[in-house]
Protein backbone atom coordinates (compact mmCIF):
# COMPACT_ATOMS: atom_id res chain seq x y z
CA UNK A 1 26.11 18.25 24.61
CA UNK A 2 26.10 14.96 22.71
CA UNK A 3 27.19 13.96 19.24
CA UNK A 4 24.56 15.71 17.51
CA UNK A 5 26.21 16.14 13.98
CA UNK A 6 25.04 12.99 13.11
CA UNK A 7 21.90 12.17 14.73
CA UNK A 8 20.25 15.34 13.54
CA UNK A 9 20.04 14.48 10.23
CA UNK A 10 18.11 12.00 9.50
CA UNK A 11 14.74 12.11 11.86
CA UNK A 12 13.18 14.16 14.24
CA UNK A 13 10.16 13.87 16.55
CA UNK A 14 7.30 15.59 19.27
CA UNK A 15 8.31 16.61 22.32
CA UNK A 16 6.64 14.55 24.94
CA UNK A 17 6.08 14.68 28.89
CA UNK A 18 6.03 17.50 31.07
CA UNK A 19 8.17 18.52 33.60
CA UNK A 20 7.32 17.02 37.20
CA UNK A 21 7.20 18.67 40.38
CA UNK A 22 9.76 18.77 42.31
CA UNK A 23 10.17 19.57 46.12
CA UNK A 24 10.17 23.45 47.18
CA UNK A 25 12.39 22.97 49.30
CA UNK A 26 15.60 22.00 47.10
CA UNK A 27 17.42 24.21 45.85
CA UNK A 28 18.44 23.99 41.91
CA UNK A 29 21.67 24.75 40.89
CA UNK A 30 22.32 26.74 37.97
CA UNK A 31 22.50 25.51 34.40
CA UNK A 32 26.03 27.09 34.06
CA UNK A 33 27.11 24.49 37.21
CA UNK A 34 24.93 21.38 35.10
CA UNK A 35 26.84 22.12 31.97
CA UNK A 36 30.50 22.59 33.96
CA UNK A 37 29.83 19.30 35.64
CA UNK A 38 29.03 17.78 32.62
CA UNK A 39 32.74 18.60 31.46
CA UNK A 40 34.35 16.98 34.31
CA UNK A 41 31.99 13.74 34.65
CA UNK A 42 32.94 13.05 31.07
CA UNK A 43 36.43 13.21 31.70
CA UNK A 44 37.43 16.58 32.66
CA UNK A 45 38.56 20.56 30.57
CA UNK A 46 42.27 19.01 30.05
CA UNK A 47 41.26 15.75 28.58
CA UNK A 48 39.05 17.94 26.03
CA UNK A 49 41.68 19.97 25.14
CA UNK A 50 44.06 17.00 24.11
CA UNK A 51 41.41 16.13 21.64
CA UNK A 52 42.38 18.20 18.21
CA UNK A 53 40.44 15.19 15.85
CA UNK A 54 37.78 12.01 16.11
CA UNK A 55 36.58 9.75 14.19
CA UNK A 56 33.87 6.63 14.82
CA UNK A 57 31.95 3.94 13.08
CA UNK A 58 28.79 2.62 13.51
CA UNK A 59 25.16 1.14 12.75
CA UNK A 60 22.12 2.41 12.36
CA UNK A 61 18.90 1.00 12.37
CA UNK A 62 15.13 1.87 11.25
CA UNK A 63 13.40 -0.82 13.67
CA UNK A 64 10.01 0.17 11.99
CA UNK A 65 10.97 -0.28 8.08
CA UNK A 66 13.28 -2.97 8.66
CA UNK A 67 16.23 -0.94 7.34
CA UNK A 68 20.13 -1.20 8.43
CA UNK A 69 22.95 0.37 7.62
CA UNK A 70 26.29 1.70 8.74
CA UNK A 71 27.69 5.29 9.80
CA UNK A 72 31.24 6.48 9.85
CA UNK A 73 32.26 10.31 11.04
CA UNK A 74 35.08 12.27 11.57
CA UNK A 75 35.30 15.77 13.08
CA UNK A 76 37.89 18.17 13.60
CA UNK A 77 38.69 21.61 14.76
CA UNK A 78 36.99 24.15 14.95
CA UNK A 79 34.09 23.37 13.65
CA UNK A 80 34.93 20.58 10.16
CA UNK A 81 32.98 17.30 9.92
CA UNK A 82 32.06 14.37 7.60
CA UNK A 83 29.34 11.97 7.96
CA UNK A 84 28.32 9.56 5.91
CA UNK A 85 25.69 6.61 5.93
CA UNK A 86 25.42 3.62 3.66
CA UNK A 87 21.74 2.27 3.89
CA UNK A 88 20.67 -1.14 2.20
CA UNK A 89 18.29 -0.74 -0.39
CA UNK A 90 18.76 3.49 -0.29
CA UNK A 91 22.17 3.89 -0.69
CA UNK A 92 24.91 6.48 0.23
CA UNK A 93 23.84 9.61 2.49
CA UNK A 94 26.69 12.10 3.37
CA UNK A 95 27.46 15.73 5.14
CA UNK A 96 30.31 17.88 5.78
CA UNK A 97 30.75 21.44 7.43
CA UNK A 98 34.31 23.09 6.74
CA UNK A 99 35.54 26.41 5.90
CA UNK A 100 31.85 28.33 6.30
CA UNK A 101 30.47 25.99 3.87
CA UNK A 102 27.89 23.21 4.96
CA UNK A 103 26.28 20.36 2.77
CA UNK A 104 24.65 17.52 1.94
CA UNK A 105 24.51 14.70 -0.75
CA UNK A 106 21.29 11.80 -0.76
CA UNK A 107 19.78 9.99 -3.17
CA UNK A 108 16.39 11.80 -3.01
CA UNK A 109 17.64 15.40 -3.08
CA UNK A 110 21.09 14.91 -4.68
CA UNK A 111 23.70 17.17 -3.62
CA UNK A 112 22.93 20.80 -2.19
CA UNK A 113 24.83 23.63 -0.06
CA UNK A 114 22.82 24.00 3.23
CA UNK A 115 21.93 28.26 3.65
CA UNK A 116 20.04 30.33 6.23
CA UNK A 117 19.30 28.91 9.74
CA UNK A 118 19.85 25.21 8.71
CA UNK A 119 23.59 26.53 7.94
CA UNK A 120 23.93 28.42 11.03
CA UNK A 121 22.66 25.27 12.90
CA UNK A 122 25.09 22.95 11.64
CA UNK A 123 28.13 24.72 12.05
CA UNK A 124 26.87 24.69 15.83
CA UNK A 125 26.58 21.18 15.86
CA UNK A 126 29.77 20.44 14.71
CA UNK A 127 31.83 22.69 16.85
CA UNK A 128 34.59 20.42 18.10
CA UNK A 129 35.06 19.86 21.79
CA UNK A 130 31.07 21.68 22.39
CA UNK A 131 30.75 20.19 25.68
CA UNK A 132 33.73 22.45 27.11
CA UNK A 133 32.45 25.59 24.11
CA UNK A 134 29.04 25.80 25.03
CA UNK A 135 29.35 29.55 26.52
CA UNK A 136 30.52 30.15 22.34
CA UNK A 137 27.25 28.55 20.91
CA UNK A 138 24.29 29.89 23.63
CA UNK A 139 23.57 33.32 25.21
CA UNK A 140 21.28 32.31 27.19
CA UNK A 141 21.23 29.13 29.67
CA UNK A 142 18.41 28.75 32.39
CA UNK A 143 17.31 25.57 34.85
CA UNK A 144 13.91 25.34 34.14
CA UNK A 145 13.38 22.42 37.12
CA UNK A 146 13.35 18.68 37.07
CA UNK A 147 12.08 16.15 35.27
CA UNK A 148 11.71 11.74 35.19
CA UNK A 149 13.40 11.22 31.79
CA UNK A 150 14.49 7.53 30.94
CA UNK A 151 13.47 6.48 34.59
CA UNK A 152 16.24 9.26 35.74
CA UNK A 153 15.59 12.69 37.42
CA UNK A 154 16.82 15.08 35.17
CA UNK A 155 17.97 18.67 35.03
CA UNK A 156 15.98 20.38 32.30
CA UNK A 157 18.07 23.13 31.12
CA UNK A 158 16.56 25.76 28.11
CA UNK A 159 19.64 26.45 26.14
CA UNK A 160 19.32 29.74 23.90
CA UNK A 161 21.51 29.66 20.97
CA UNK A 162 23.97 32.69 19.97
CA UNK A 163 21.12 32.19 16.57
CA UNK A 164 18.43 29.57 16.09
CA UNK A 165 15.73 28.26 18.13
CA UNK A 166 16.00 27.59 21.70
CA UNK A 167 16.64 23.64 22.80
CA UNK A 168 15.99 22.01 25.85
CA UNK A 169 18.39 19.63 27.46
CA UNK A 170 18.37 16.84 29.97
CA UNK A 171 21.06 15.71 32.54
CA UNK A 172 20.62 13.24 35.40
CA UNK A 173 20.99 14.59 38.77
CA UNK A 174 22.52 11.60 39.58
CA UNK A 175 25.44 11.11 37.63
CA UNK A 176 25.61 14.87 35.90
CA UNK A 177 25.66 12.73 32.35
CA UNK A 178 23.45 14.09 29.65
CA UNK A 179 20.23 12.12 29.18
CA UNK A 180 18.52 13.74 26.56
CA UNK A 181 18.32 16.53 23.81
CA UNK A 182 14.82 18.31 22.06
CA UNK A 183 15.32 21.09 19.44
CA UNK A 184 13.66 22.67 16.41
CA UNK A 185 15.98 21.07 13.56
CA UNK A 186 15.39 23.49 10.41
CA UNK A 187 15.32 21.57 6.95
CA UNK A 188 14.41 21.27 3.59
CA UNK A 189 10.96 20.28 4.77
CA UNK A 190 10.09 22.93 7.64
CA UNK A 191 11.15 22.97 10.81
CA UNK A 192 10.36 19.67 12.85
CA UNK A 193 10.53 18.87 16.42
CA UNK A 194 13.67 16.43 17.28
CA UNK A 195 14.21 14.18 20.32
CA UNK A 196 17.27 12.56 20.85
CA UNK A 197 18.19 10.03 23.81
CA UNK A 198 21.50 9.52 24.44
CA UNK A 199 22.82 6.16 26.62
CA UNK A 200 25.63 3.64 27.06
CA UNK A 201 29.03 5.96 27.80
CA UNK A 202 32.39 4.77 27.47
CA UNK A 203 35.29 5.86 27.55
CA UNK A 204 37.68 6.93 24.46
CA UNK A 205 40.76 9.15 24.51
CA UNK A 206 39.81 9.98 28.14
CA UNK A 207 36.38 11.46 27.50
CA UNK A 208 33.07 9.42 28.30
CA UNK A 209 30.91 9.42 25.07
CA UNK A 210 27.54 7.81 25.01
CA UNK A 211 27.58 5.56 22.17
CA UNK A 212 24.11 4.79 21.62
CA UNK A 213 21.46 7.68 20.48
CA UNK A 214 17.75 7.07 19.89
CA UNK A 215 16.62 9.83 17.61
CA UNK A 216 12.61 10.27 16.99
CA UNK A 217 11.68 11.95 14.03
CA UNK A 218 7.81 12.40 12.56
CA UNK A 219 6.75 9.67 13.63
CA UNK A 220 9.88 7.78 13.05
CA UNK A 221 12.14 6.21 15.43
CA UNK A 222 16.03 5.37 14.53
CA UNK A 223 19.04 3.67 16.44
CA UNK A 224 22.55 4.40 16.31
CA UNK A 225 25.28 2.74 18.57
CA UNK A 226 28.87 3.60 17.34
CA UNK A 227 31.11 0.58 17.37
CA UNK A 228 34.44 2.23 17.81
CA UNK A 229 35.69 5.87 18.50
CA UNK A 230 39.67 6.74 17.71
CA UNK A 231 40.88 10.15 19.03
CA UNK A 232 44.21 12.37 17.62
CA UNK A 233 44.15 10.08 14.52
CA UNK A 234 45.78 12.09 11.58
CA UNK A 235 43.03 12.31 8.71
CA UNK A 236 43.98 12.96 5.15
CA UNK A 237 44.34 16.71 4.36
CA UNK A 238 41.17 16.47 1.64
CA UNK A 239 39.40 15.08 4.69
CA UNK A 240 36.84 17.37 4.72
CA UNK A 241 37.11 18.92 1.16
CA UNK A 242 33.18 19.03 -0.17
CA UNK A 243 32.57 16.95 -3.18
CA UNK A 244 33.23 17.61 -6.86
CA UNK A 245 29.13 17.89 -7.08
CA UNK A 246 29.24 20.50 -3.89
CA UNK A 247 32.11 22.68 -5.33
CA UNK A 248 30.44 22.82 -9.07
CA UNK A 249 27.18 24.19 -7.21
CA UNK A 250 29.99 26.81 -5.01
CA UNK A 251 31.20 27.64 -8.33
CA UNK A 252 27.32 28.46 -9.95
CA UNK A 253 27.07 30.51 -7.04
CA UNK A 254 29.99 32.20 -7.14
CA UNK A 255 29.75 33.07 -11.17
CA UNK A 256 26.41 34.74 -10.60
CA UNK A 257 27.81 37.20 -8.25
């Protein structure tokens, strides 16, 4: 559904609520026919396949711990992506997925090359285009019924990846938009409940993106809005090269083979 590759990595949070009743008497449609209108609401299977690159800035904001920063991305077919975060007083926090290889650089746990199911995760998160490629990434889709999120009634769909956890996700009745996301996100710490709530869409390139995301994490709570999203830009070729620090750790790997 939404711009995940970012949000995911930071925070993550406990499912709450339950779903709510809904009337016997209405039919629900299937999750294939949520997930198709979602497509078209946001713009529609041609626009998506005009889009071949993207990249957006933005802020992000730890309300609790008083702590601000800024977030820039780019993403590419089919599945290559850089983020990276500059936060005051912690410094620079980056990601990238390209070529099969997926990993990280912070100032706590330095650089690293992500493995196992946090790999497999993240190359499904940053498969370009997912809205219109979600029959690639799940085997299984269901409509599990409806439920009040944000003050909306929502679709809640139980999405069953190709590999990984399930996820559930949440898209109004009203306007077909996605609303909200909750997954398992696998990391260095265990696997932790997420919740992500997506909001404000607008339009760039001719596809609706929401361009705020609430992500709860442990406890924790962060905000990011992106400022500004730019669509078919050409990106430098090393665009999504990993690191000197990722490719010496490739290397290790590689010699010990």
């Amino acid at each position: 559904m939404m711009r995940r590759t970012i949000i995911r990595r930071v925070g993550l949070a406990l499912l709450i609520g339950f779903p709510a009743a809904w009337a016997a008497d209405e039919a629900l449609p299937k999750a294939e026919a949520v997930l198709d209108r979602y497509v078209e609401v946001t713009g529609g299977k041609a626009a998506y396949e005009k889009r071949k690159t993207e990249s957006a800035t933005g802020t992000i904001s730890f309300p609790a711990q008083g702590l601000k920063g800024t977030v820039t991305r780019f993403s590419a077919e089919p599945n290559q992506s850089y983020m990276v975060m500059e936060l005051d007083g912690i410094g620079k926090i980056e990601a990238g997925t390209s070529g099969g290889v997926v990993w990280g650089k912070d100032p706590i746990m330095g650089p690293r090359v992500k493995t196992g199911e946090e790999k497999v995760q993240a190359i499904r998160e940053a498969r370009f285009n997912s809205p219109l490629r979600w029959r690639e990434l799940y085997s299984k889709v269901e409509n599990a019924g409806v439920e009040t999120v944000e003050g909306e009634e929502c679709y809640k769909l139980v999405m069953t990846p190709n590999e990984g956890k399930a996820e559930t996700q949440y898209y109004s009745k009203k306007t077909g938009l996605g609303v909200k996301t909750v997954m398992t996100a696998v990391s260095p710490m265990g696997e932790i409940q997420t919740e992500g709530i997506v909001s404000d869409y607008k339009d760039f390139g001719g596809i609706k993106i929401p361009t705020k995301t609430i992500q709860k994490a442990a406890g924790q709570e962060f905000i990011i809005t992106l400022d500004n999203v730019k669509v078919n830009e050409s990106l430098p070729v090393d665009r999504f090269e990993p690191p000197a620090e990722i490719k010496a750790l490739l290397k290790k790997t590689t010699d010990k083979k």
